[in-house]
C-alpha atoms as a PDB file:
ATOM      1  CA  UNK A   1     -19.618  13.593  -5.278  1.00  0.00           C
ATOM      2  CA  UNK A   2     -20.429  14.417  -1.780  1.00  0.00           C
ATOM      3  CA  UNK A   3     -20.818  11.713   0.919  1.00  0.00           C
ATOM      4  CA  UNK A   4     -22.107  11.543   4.296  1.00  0.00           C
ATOM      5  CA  UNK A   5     -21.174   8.396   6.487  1.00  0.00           C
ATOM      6  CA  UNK A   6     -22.691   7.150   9.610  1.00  0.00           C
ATOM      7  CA  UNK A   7     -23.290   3.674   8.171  1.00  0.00           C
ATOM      8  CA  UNK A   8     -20.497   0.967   9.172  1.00  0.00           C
ATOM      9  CA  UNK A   9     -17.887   2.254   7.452  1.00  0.00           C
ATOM     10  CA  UNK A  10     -17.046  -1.490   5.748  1.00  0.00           C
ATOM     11  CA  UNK A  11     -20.540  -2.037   5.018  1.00  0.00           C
ATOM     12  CA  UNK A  12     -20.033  -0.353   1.279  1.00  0.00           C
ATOM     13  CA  UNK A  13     -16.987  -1.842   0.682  1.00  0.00           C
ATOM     14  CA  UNK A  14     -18.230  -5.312   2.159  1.00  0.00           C
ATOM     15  CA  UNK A  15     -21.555  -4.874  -0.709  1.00  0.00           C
ATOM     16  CA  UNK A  16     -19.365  -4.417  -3.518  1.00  0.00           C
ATOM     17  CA  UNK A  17     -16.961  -7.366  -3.007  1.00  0.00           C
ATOM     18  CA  UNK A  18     -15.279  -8.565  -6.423  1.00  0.00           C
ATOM     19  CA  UNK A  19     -17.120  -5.511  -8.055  1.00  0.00           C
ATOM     20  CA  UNK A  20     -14.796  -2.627  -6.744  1.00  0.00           C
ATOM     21  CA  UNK A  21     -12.477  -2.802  -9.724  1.00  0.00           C
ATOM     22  CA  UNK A  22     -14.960  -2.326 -11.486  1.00  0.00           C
ATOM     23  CA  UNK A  23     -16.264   0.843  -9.598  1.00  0.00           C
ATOM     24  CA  UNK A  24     -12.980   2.060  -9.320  1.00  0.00           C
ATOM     25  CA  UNK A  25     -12.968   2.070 -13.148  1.00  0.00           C
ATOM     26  CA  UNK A  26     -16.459   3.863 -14.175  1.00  0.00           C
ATOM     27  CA  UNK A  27     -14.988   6.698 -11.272  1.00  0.00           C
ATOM     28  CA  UNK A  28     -12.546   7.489 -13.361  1.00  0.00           C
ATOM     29  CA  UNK A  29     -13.857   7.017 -16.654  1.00  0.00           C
ATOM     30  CA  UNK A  30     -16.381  10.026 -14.871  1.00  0.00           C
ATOM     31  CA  UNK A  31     -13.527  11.632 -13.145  1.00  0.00           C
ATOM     32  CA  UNK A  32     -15.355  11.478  -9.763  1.00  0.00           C
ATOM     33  CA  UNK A  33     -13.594  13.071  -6.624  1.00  0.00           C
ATOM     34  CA  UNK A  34     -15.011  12.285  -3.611  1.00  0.00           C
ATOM     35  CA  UNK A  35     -15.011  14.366  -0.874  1.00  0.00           C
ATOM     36  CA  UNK A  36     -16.140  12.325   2.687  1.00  0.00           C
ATOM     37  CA  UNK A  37     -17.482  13.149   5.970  1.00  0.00           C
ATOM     38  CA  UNK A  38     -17.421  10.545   8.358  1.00  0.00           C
ATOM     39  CA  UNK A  39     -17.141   9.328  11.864  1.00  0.00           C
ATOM     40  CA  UNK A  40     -14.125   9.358  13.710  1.00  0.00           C
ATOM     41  CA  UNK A  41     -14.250   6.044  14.921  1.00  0.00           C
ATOM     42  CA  UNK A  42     -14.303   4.728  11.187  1.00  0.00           C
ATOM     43  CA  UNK A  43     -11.648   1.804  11.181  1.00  0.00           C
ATOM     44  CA  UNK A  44      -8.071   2.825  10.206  1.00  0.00           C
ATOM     45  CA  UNK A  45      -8.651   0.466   6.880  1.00  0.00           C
ATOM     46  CA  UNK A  46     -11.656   2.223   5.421  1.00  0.00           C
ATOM     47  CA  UNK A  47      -9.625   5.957   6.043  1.00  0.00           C
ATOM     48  CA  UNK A  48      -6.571   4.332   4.487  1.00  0.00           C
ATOM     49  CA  UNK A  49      -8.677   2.637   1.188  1.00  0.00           C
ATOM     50  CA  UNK A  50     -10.788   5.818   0.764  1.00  0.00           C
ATOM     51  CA  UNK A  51      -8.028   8.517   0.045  1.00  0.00           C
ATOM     52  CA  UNK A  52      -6.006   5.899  -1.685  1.00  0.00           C
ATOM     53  CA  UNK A  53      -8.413   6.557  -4.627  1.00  0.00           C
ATOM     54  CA  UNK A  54      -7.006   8.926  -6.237  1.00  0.00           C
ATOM     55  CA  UNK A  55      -8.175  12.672  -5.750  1.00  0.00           C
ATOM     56  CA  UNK A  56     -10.573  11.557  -2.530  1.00  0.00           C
ATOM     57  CA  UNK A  57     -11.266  13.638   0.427  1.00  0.00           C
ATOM     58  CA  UNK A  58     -11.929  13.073   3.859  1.00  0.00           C
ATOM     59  CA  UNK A  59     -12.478  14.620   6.712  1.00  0.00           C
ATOM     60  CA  UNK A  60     -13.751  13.079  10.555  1.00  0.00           C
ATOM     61  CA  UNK A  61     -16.519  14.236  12.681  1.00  0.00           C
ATOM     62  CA  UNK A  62     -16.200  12.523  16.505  1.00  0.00           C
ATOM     63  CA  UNK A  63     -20.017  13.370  17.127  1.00  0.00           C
ATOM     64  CA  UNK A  64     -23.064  14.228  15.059  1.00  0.00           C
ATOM     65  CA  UNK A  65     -23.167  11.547  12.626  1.00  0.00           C
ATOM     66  CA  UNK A  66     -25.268   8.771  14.012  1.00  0.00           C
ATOM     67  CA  UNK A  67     -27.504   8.097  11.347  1.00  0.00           C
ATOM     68  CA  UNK A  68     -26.758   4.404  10.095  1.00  0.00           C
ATOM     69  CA  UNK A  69     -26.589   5.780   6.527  1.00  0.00           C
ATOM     70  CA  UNK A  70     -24.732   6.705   3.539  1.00  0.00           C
ATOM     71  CA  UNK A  71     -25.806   9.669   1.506  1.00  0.00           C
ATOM     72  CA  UNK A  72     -24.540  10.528  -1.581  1.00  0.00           C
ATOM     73  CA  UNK A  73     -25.046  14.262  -3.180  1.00  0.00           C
ATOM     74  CA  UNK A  74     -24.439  14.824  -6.638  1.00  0.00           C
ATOM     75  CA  UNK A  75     -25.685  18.258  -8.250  1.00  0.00           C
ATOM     76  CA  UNK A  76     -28.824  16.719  -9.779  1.00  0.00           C
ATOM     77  CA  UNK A  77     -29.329  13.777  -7.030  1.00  0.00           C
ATOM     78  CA  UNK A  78     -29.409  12.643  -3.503  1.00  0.00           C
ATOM     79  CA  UNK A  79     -28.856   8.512  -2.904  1.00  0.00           C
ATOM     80  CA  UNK A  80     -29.756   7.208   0.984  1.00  0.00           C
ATOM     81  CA  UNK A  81     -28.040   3.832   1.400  1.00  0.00           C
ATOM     82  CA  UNK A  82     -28.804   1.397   4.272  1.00  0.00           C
ATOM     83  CA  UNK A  83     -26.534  -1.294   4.723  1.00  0.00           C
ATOM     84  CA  UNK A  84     -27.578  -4.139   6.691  1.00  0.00           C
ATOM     85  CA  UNK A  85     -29.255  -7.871   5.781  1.00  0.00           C
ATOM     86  CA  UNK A  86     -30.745  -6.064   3.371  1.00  0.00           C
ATOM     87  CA  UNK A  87     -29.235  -3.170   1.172  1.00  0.00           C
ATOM     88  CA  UNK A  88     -32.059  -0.611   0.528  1.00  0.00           C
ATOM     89  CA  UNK A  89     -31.078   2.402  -1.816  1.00  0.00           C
ATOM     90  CA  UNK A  90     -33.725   5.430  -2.224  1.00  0.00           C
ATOM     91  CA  UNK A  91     -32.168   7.812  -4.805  1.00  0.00           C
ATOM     92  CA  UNK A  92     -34.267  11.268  -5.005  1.00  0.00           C
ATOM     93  CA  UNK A  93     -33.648  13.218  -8.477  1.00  0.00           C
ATOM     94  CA  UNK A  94     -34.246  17.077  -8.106  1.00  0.00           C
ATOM     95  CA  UNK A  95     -32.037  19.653  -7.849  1.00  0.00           C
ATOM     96  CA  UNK A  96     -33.714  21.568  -5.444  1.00  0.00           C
ATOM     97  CA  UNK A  97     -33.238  19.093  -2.800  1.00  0.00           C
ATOM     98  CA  UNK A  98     -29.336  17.679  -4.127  1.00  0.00           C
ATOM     99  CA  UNK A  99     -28.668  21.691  -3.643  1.00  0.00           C
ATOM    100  CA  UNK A 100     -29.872  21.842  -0.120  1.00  0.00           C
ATOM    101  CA  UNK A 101     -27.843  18.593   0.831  1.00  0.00           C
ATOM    102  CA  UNK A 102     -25.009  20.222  -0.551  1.00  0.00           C
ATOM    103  CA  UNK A 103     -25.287  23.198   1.582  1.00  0.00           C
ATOM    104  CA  UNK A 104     -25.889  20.619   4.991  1.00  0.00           C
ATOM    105  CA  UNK A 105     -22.534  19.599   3.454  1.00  0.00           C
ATOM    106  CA  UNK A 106     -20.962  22.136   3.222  1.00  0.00           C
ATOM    107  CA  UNK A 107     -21.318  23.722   6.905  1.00  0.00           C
ATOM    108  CA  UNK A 108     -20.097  20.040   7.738  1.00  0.00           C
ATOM    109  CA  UNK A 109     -17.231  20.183   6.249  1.00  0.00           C
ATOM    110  CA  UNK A 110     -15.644  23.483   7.221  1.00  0.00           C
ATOM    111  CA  UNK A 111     -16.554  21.837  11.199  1.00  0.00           C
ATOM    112  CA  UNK A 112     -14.926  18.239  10.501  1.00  0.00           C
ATOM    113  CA  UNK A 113     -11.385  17.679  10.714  1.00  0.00           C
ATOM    114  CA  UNK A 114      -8.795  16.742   7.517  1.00  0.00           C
ATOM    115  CA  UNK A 115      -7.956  13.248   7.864  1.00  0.00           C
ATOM    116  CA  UNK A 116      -4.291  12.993   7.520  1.00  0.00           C
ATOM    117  CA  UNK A 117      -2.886   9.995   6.556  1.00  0.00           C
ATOM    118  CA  UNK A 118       0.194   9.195   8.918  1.00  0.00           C
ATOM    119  CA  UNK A 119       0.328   5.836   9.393  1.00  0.00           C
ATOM    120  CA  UNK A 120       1.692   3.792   6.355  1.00  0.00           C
ATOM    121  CA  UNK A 121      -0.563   1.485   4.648  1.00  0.00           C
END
């Protein structure tokens, strides 16, 4: 899974309160690595959580991501997620367009920087 933050980054975690055991879980039941882009200014406690599950990525951007979403790309399907009072998901199922998220990903990634993780949690 691919995923591109602008959203506040403890918006997600914030949504899924008791339920992130649970999430946890059903990753690895599917063996999902996920491989982040997000803002540089993301608090030191969302870097630390994310690549503490196991086999996640992440890598910091200090400009260009200002939208105050989350997308997710999977191979068959692109989720936006808008965090707020309200939590408003729009998933889109077609390859076509997951592919050409992927590729936006993609030329993302090689530009944002590893996140190394130096300070102990």
């Amino acid at each position: 899974m691919r995923i591109l933050g602008g959203g506040k980054d403890a918006d997600f975690y914030k949504f899924l309160g008791k339920n992130y055991k649970e999430y946890l879980s059903l990753l690895q039941k599917h063996r999902v690595t996920k491989y982040a882009i997000g803002p540089s200014g993301y608090t030191n406690e969302f870097k630390h959580n994310f690549v503490r599950e196991e086999g996640n990525k992440l890598r910091t951007m200090s400009v260009g991501l200002t939208t105050p979403t989350y997308t997710r790309i999977t191979p068959e399907m692109v989720t936006l997620e808008i965090y707020g009072t309200d939590v408003t998901i729009i998933q889109i199922r077609n390859k076509a367009i997951a592919k050409s998220y992927l590729e936006h990903f993609n030329l993302l990634w090689k530009q944002a920087t590893p996140f190394k993780q130096n300070i102990p949690c």
